[in-house]
PDB file of N, CA and C in Angstrom:
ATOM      1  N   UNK A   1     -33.754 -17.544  35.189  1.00  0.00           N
ATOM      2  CA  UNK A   1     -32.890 -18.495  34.528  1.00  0.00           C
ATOM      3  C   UNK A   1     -33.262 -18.650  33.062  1.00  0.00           C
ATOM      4  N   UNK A   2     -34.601 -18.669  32.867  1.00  0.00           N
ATOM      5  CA  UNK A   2     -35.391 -18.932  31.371  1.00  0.00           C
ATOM      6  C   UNK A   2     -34.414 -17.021  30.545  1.00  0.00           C
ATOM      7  N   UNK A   3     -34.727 -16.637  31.682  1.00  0.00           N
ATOM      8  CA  UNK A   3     -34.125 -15.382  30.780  1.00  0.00           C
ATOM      9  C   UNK A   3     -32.696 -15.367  30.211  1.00  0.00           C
ATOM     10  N   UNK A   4     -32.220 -15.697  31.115  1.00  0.00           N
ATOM     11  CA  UNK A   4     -30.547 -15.882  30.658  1.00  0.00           C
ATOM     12  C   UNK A   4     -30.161 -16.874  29.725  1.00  0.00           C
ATOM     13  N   UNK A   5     -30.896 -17.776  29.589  1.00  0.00           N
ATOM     14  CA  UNK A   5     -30.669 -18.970  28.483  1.00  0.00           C
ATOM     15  C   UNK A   5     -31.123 -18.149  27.567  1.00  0.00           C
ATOM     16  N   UNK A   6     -32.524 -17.839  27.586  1.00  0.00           N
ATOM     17  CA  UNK A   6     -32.820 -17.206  25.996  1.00  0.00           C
ATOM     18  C   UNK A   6     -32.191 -16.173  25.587  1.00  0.00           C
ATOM     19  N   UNK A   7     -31.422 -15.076  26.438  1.00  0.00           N
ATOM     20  CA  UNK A   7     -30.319 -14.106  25.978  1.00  0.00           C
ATOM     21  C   UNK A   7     -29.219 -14.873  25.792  1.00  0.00           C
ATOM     22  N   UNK A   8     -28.805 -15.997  26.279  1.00  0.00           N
ATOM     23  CA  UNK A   8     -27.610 -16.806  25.480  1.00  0.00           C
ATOM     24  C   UNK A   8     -28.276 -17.091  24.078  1.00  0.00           C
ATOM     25  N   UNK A   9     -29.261 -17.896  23.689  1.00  0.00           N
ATOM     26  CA  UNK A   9     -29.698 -18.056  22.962  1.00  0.00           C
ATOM     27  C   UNK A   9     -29.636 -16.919  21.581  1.00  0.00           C
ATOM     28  N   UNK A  10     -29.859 -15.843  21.511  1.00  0.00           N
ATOM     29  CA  UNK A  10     -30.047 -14.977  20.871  1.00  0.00           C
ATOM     30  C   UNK A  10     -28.554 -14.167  20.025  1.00  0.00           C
ATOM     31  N   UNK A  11     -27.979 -14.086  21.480  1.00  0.00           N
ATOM     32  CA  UNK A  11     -26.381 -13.969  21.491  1.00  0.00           C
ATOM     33  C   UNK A  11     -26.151 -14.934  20.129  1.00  0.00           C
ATOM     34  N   UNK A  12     -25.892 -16.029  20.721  1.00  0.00           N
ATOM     35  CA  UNK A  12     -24.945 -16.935  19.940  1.00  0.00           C
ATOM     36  C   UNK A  12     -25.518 -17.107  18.196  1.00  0.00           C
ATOM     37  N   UNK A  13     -27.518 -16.804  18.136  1.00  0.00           N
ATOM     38  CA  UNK A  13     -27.874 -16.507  16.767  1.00  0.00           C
ATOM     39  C   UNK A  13     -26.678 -15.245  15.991  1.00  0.00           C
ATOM     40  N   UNK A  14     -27.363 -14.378  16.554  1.00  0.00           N
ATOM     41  CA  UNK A  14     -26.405 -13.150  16.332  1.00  0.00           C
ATOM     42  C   UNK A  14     -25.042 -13.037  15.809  1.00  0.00           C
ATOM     43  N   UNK A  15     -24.427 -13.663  16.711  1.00  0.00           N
ATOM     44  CA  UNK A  15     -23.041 -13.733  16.164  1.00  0.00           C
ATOM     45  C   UNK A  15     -22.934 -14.674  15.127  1.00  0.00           C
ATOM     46  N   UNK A  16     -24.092 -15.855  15.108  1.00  0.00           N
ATOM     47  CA  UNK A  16     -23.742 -16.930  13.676  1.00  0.00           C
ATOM     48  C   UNK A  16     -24.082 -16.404  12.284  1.00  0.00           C
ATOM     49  N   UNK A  17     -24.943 -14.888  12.906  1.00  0.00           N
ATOM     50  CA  UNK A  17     -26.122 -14.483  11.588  1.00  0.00           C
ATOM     51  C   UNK A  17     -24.671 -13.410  11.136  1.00  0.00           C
ATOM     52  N   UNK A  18     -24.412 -12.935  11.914  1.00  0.00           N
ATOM     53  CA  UNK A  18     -23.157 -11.980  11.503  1.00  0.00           C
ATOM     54  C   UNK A  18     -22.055 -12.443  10.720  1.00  0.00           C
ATOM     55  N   UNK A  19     -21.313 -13.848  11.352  1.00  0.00           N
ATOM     56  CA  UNK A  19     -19.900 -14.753  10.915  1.00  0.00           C
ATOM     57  C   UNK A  19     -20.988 -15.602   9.452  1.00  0.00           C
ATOM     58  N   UNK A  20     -22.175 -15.635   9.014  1.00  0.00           N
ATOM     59  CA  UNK A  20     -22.767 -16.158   7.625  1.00  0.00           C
ATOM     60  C   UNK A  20     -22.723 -15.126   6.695  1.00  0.00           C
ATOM     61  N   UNK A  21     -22.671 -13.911   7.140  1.00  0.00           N
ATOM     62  CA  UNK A  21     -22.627 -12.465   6.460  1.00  0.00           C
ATOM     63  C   UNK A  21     -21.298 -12.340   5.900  1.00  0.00           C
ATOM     64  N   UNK A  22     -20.581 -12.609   6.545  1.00  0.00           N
ATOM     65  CA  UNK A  22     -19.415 -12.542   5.942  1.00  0.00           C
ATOM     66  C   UNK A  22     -18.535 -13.160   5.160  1.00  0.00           C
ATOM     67  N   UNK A  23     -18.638 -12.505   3.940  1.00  0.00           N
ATOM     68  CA  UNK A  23     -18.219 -13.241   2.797  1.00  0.00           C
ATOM     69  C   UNK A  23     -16.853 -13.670   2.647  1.00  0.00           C
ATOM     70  N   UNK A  24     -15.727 -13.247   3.807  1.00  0.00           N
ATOM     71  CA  UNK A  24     -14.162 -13.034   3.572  1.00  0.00           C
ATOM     72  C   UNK A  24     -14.171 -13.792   4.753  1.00  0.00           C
ATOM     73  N   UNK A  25     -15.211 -14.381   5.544  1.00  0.00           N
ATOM     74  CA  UNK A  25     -14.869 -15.362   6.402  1.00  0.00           C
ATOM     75  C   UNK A  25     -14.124 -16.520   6.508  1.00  0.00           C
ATOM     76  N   UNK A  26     -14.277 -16.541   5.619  1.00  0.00           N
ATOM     77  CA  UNK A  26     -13.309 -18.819   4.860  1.00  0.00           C
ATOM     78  C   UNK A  26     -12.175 -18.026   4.723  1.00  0.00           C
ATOM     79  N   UNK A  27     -11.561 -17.008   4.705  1.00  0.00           N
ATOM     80  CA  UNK A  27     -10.154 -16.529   4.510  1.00  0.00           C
ATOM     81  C   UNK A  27      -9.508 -16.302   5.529  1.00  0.00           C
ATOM     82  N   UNK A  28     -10.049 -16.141   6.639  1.00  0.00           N
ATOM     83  CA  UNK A  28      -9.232 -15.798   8.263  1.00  0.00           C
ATOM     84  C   UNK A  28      -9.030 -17.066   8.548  1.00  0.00           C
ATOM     85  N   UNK A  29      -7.510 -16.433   8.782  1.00  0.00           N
ATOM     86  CA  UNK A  29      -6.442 -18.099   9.049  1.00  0.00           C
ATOM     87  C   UNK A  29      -6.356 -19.025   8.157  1.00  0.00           C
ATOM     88  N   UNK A  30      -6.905 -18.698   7.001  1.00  0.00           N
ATOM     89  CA  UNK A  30      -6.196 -19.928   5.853  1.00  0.00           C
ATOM     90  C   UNK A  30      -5.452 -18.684   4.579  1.00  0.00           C
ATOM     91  N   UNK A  31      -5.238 -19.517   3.309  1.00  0.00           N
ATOM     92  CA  UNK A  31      -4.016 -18.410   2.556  1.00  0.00           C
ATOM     93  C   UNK A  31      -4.802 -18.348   1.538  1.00  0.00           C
ATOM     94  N   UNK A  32      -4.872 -17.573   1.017  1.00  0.00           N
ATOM     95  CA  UNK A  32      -6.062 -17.472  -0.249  1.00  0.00           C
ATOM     96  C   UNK A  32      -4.433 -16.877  -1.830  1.00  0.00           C
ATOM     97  N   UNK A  33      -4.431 -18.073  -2.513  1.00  0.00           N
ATOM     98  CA  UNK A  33      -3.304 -17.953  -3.538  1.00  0.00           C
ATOM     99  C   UNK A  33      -3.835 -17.821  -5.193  1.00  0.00           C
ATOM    100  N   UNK A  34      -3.054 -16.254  -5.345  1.00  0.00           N
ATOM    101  CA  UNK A  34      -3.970 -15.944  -6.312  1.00  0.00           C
ATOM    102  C   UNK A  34      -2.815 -15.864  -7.389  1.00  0.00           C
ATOM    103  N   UNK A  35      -2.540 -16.662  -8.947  1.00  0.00           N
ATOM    104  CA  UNK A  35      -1.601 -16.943  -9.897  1.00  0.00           C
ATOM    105  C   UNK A  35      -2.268 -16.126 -11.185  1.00  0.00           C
ATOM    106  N   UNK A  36      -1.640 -15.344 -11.520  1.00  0.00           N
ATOM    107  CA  UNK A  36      -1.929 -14.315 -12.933  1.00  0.00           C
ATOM    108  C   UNK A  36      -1.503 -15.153 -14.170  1.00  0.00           C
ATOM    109  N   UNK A  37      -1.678 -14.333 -15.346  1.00  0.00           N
ATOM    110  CA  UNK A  37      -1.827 -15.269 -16.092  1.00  0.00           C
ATOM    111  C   UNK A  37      -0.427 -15.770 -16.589  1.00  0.00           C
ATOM    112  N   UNK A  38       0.722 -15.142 -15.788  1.00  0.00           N
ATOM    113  CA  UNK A  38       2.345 -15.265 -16.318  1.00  0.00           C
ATOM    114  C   UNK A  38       2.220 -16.105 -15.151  1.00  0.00           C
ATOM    115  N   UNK A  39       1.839 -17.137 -14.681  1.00  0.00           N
ATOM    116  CA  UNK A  39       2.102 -17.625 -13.430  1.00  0.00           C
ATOM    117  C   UNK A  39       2.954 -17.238 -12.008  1.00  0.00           C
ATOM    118  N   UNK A  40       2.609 -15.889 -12.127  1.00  0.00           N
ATOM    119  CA  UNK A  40       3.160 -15.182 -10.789  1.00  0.00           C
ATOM    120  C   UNK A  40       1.899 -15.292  -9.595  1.00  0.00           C
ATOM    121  N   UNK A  41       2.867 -16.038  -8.843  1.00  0.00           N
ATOM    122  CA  UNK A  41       2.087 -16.313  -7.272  1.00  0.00           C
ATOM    123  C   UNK A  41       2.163 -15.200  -6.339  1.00  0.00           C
ATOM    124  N   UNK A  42       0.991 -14.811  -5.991  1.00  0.00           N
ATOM    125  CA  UNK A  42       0.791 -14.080  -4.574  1.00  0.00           C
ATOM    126  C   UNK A  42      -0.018 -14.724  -3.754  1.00  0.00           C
ATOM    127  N   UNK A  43       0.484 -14.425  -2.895  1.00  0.00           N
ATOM    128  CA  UNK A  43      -0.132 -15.532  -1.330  1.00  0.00           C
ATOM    129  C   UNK A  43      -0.456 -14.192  -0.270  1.00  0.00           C
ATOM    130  N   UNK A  44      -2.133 -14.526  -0.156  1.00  0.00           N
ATOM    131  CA  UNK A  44      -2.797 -13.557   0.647  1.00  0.00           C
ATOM    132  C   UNK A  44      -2.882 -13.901   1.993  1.00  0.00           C
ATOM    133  N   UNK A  45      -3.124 -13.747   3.467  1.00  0.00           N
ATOM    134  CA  UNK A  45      -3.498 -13.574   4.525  1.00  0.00           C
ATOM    135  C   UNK A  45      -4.370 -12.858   4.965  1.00  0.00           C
ATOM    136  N   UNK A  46      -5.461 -13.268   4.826  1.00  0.00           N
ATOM    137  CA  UNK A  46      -6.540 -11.790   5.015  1.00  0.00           C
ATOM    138  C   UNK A  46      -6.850 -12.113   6.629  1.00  0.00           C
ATOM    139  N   UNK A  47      -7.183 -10.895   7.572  1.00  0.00           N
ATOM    140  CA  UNK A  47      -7.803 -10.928   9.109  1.00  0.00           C
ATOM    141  C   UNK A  47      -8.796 -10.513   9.010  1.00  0.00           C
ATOM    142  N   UNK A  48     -10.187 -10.664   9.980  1.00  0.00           N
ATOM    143  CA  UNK A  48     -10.826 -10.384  10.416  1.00  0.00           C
ATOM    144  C   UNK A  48     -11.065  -8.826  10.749  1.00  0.00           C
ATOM    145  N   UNK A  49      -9.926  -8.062  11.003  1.00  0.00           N
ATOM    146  CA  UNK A  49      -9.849  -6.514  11.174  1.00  0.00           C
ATOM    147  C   UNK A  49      -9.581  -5.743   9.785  1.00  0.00           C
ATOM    148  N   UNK A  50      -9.735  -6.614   9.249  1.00  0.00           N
ATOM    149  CA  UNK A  50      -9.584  -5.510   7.788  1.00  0.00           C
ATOM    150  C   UNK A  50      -7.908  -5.093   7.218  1.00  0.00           C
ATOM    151  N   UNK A  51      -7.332  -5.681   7.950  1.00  0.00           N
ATOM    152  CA  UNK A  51      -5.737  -6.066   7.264  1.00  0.00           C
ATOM    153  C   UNK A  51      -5.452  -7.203   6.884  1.00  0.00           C
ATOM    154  N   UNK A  52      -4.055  -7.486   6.364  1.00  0.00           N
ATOM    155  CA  UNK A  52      -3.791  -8.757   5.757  1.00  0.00           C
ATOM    156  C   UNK A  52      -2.033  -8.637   5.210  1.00  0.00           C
ATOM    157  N   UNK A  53      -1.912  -9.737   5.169  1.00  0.00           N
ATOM    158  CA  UNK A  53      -0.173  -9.757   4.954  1.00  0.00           C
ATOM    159  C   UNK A  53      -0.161 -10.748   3.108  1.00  0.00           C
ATOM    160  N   UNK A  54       1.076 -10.296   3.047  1.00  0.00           N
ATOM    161  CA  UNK A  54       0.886 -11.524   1.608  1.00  0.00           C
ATOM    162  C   UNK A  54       2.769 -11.807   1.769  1.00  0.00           C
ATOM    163  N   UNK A  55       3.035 -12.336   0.561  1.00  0.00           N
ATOM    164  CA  UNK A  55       3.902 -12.214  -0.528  1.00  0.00           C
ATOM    165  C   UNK A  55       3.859 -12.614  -1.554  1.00  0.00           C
ATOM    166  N   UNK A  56       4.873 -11.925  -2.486  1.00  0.00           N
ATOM    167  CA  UNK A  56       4.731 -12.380  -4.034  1.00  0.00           C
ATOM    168  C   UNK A  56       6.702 -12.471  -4.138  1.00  0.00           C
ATOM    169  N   UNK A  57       6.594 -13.814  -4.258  1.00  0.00           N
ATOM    170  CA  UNK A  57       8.293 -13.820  -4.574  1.00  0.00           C
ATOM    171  C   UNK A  57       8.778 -13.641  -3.482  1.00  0.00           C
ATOM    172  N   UNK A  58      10.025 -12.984  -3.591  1.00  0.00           N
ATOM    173  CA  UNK A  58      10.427 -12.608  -2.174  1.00  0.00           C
ATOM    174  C   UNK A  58       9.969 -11.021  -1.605  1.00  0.00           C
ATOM    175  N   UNK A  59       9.231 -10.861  -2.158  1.00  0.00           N
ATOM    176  CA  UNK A  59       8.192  -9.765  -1.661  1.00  0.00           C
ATOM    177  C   UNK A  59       7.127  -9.670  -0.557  1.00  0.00           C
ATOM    178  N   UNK A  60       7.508  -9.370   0.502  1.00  0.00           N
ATOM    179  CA  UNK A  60       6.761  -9.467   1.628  1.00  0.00           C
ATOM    180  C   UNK A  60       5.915  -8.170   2.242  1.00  0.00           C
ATOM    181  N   UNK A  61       4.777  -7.533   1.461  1.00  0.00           N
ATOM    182  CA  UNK A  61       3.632  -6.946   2.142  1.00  0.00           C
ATOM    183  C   UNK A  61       2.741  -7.048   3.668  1.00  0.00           C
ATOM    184  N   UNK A  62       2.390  -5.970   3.352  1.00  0.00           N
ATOM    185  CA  UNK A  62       1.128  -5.673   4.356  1.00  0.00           C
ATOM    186  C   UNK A  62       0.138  -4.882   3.790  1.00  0.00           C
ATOM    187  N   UNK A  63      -0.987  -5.173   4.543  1.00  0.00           N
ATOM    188  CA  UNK A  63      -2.200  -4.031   3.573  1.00  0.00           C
ATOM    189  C   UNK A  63      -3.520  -3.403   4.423  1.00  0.00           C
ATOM    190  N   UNK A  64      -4.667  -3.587   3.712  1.00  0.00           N
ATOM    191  CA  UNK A  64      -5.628  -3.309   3.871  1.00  0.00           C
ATOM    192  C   UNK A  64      -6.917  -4.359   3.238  1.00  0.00           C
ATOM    193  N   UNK A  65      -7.738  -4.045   3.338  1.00  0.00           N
ATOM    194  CA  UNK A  65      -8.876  -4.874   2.634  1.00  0.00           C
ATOM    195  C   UNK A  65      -9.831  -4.093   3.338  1.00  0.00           C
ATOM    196  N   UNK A  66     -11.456  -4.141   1.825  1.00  0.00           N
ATOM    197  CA  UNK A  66     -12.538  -3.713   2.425  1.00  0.00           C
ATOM    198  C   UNK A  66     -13.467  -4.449   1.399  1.00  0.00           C
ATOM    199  N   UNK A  67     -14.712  -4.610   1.854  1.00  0.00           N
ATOM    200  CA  UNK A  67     -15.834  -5.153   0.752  1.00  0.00           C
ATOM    201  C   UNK A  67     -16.883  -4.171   0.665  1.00  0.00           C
ATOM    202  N   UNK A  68     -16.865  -3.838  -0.550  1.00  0.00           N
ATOM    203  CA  UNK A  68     -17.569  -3.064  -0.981  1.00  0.00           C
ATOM    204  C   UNK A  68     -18.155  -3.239  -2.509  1.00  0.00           C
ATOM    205  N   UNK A  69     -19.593  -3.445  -2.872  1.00  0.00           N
ATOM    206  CA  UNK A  69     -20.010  -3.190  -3.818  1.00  0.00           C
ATOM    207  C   UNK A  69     -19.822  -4.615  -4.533  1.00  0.00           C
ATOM    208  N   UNK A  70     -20.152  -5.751  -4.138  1.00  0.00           N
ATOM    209  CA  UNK A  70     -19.710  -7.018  -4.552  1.00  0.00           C
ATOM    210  C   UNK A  70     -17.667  -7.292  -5.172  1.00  0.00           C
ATOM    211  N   UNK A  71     -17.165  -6.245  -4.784  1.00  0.00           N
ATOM    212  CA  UNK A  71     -16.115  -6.430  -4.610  1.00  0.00           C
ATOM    213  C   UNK A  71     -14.917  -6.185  -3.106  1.00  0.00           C
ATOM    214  N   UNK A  72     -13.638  -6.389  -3.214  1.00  0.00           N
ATOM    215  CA  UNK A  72     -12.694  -6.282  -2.377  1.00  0.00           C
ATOM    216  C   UNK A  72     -11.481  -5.739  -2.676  1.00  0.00           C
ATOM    217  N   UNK A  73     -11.496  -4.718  -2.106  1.00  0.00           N
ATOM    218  CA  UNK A  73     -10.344  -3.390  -2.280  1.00  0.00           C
ATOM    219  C   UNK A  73      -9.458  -3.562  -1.799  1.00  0.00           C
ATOM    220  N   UNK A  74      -8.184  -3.668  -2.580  1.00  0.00           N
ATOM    221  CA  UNK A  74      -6.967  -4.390  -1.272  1.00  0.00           C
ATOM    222  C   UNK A  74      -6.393  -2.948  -1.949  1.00  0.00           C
ATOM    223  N   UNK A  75      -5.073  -2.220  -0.598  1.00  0.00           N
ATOM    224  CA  UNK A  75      -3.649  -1.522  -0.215  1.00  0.00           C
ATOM    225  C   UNK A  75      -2.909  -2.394   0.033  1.00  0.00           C
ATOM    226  N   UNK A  76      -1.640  -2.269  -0.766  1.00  0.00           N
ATOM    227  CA  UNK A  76      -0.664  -2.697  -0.047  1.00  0.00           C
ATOM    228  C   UNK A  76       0.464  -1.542   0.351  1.00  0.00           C
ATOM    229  N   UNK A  77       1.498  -2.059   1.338  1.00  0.00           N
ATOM    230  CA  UNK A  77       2.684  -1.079   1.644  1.00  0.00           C
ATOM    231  C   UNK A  77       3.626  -2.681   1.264  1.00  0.00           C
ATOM    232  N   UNK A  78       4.579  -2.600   0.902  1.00  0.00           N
ATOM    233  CA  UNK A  78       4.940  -1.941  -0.758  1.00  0.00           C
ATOM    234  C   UNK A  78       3.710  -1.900  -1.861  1.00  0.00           C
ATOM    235  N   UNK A  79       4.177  -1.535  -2.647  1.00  0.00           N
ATOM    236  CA  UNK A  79       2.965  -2.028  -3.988  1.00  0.00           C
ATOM    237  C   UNK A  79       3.593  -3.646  -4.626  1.00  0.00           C
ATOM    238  N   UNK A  80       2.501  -4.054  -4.597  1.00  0.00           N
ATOM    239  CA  UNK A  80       2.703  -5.599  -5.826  1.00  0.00           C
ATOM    240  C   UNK A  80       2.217  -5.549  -6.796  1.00  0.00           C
ATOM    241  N   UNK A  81       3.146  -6.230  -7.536  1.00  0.00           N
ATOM    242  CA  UNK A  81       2.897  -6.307  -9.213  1.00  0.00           C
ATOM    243  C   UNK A  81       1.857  -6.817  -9.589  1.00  0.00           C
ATOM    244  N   UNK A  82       1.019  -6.251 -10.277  1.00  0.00           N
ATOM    245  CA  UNK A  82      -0.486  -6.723 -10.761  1.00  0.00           C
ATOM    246  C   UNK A  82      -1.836  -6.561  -9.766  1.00  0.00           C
ATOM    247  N   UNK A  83      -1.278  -5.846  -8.600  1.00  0.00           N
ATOM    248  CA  UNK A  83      -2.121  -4.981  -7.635  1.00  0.00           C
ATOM    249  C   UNK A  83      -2.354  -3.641  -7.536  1.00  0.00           C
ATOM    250  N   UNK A  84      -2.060  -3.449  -8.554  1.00  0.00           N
ATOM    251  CA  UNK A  84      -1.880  -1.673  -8.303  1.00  0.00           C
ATOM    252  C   UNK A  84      -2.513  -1.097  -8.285  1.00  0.00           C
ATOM    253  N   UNK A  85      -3.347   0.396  -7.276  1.00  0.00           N
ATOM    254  CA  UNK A  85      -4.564   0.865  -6.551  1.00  0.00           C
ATOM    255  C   UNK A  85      -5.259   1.314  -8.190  1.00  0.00           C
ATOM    256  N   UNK A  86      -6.118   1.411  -8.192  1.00  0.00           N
ATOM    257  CA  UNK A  86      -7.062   0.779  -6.891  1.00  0.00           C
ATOM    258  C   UNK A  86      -7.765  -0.904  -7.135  1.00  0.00           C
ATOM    259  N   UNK A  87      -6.866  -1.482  -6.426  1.00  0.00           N
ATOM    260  CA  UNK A  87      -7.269  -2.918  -6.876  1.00  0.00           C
ATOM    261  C   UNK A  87      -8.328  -3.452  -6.305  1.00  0.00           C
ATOM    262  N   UNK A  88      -9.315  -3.870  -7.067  1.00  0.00           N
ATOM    263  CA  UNK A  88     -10.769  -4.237  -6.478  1.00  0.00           C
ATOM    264  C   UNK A  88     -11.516  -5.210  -7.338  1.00  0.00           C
ATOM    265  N   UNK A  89     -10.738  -6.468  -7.463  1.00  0.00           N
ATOM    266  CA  UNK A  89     -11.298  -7.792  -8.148  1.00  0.00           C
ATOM    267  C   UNK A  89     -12.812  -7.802  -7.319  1.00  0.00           C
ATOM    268  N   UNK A  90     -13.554  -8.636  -8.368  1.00  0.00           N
ATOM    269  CA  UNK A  90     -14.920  -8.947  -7.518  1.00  0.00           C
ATOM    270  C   UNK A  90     -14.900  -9.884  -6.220  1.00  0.00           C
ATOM    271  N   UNK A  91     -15.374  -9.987  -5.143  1.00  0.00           N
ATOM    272  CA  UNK A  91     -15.461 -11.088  -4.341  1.00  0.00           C
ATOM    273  C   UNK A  91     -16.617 -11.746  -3.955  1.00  0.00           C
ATOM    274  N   UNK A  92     -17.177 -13.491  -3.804  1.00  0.00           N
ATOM    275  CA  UNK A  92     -17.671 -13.925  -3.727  1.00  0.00           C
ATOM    276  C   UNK A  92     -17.446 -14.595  -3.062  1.00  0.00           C
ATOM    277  N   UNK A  93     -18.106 -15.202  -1.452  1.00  0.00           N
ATOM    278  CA  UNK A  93     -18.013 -16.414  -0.799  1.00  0.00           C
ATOM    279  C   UNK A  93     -17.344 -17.766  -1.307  1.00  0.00           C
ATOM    280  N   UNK A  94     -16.570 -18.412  -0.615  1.00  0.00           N
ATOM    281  CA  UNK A  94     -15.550 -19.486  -0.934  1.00  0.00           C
ATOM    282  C   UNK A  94     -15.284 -20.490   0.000  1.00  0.00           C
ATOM    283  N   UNK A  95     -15.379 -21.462   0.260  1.00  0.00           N
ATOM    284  CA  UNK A  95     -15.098 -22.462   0.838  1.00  0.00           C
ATOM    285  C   UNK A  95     -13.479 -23.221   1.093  1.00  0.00           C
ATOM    286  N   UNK A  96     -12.655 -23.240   1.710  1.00  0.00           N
ATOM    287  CA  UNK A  96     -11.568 -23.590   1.901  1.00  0.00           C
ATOM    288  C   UNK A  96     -11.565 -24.705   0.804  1.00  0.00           C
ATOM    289  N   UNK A  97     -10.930 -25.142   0.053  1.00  0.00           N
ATOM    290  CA  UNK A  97     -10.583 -25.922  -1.277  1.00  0.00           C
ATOM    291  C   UNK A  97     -11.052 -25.573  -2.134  1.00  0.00           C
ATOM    292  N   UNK A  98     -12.054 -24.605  -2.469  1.00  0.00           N
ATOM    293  CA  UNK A  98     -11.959 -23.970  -3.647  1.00  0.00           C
ATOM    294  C   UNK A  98     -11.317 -23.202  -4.448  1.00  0.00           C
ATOM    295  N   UNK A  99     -11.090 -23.562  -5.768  1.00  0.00           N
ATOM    296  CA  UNK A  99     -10.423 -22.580  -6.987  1.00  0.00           C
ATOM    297  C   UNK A  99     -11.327 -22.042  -7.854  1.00  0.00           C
ATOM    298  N   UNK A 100     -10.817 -20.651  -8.117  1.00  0.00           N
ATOM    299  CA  UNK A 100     -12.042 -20.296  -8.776  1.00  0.00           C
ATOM    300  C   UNK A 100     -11.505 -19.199  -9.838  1.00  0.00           C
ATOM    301  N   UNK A 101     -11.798 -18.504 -10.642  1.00  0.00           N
ATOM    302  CA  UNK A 101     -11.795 -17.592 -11.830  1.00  0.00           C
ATOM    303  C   UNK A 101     -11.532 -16.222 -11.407  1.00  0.00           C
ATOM    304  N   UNK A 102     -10.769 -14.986 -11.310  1.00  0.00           N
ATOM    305  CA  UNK A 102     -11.298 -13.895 -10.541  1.00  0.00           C
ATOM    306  C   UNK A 102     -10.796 -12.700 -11.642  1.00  0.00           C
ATOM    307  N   UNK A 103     -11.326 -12.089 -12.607  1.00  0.00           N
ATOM    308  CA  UNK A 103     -10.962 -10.914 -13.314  1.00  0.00           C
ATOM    309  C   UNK A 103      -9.402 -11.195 -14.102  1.00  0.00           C
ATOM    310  N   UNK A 104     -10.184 -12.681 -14.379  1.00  0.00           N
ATOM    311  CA  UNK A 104      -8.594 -13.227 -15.214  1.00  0.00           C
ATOM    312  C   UNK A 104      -7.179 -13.804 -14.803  1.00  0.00           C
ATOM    313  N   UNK A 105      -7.525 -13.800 -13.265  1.00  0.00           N
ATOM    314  CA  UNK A 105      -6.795 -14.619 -12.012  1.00  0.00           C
ATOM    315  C   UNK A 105      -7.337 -15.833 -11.928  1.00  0.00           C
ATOM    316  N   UNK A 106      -6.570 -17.209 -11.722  1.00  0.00           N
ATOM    317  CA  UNK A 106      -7.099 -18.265 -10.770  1.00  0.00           C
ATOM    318  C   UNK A 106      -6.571 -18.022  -9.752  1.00  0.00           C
ATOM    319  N   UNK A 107      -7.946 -18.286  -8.939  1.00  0.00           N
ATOM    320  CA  UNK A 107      -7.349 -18.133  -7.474  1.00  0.00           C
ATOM    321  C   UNK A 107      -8.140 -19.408  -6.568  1.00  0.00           C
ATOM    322  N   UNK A 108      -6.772 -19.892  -5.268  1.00  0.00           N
ATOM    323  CA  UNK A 108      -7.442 -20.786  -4.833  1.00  0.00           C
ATOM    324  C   UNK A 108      -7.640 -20.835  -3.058  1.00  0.00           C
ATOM    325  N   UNK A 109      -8.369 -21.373  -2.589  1.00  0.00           N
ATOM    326  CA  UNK A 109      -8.191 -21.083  -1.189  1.00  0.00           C
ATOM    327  C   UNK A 109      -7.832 -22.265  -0.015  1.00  0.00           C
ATOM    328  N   UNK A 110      -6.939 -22.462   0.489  1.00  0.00           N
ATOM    329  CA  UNK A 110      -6.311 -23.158   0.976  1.00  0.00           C
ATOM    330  C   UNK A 110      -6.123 -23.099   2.521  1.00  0.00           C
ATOM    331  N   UNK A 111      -6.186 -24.093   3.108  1.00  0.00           N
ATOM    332  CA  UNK A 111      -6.564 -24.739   5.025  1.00  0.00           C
ATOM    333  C   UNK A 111      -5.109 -23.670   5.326  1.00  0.00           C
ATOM    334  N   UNK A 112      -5.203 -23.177   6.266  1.00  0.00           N
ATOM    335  CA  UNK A 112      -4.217 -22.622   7.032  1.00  0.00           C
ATOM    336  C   UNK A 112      -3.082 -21.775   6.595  1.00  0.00           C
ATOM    337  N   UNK A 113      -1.799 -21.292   7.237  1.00  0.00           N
ATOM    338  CA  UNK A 113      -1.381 -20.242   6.819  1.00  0.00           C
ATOM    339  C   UNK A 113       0.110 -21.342   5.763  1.00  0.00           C
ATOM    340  N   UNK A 114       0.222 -20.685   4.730  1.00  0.00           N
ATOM    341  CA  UNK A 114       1.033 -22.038   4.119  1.00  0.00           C
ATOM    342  C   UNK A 114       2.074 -20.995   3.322  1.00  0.00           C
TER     343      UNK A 114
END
C-alpha cells in the first residue's frame, strides 16, 4: 500500500514538474490577443498539442506552434497579416491578465476562449 501511495506520489510530482515547464501553459483554453502597431487584432487559441486556431478580422486560421530557442514559431493555413513565416516572436511565461511588449506587439492574455 506504502508503495502505491508513493508511486501516486511521484506521478502527480511529475506531471506538476512537467505542466511548470511549460511556458505556453497559461495559454490552453484562454485567448492570448496580440494588437500591432496599426491596431490590428489577432486573437490566438493555442492547445496543448502544438496547434492553435486564431482570427484576425474576419479571418479565420489554423496553425501550428513550437518553442524553440526562447522563442515560438507559429504556421498558419491561411497566412495572416503581420505573421508571415517564419514567424517566431520571443516567448516568455505569462499569467492570465497579463499584457506585455512582444517584438513591437502588445499582447495580452485573457481567461477563456473570447
Amino acid at each position: 500500500m506504502r508503495a502505491l501511495f508513493a508511486a501516486a506520489i511521484v506521478a502527480a510530482c511529475s506531471v506538476t514538474a512537467a505542466y511548470a515547464a511549460d511556458i505556453m501553459a497559461s495559454r490552453y483554453g484562454n485567448t492570448t490577443i496580440v494588437s500591432d502597431s496599426k491596431g490590428v487584432e489577432t486573437k490566438i487559441y493555442y492547445k496543448a498539442d502544438g496547434t492553435l486556431t486564431g482570427k484576425q478580422g474576419d479571418l479565420n486560421f489554423t496553425g501550428t506552434w513550437k518553442v524553440a530557442g526562447g522563442k515560438v514559431c507559429i504556421k498558419t493555413t491561411p497566412g495572416v497579416a503581420g505573421m508571415e513565416p517564419p514567424f517566431c516572436p520571443a516567448v516568455v511565461a505569462h499569467k492570465v491578465g497579463d499584457t506585455w511588449k512582444s517584438d513591437g506587439r502588445t499582447v495580452k492574455l485573457i481567461a477563456g476562449v473570447q
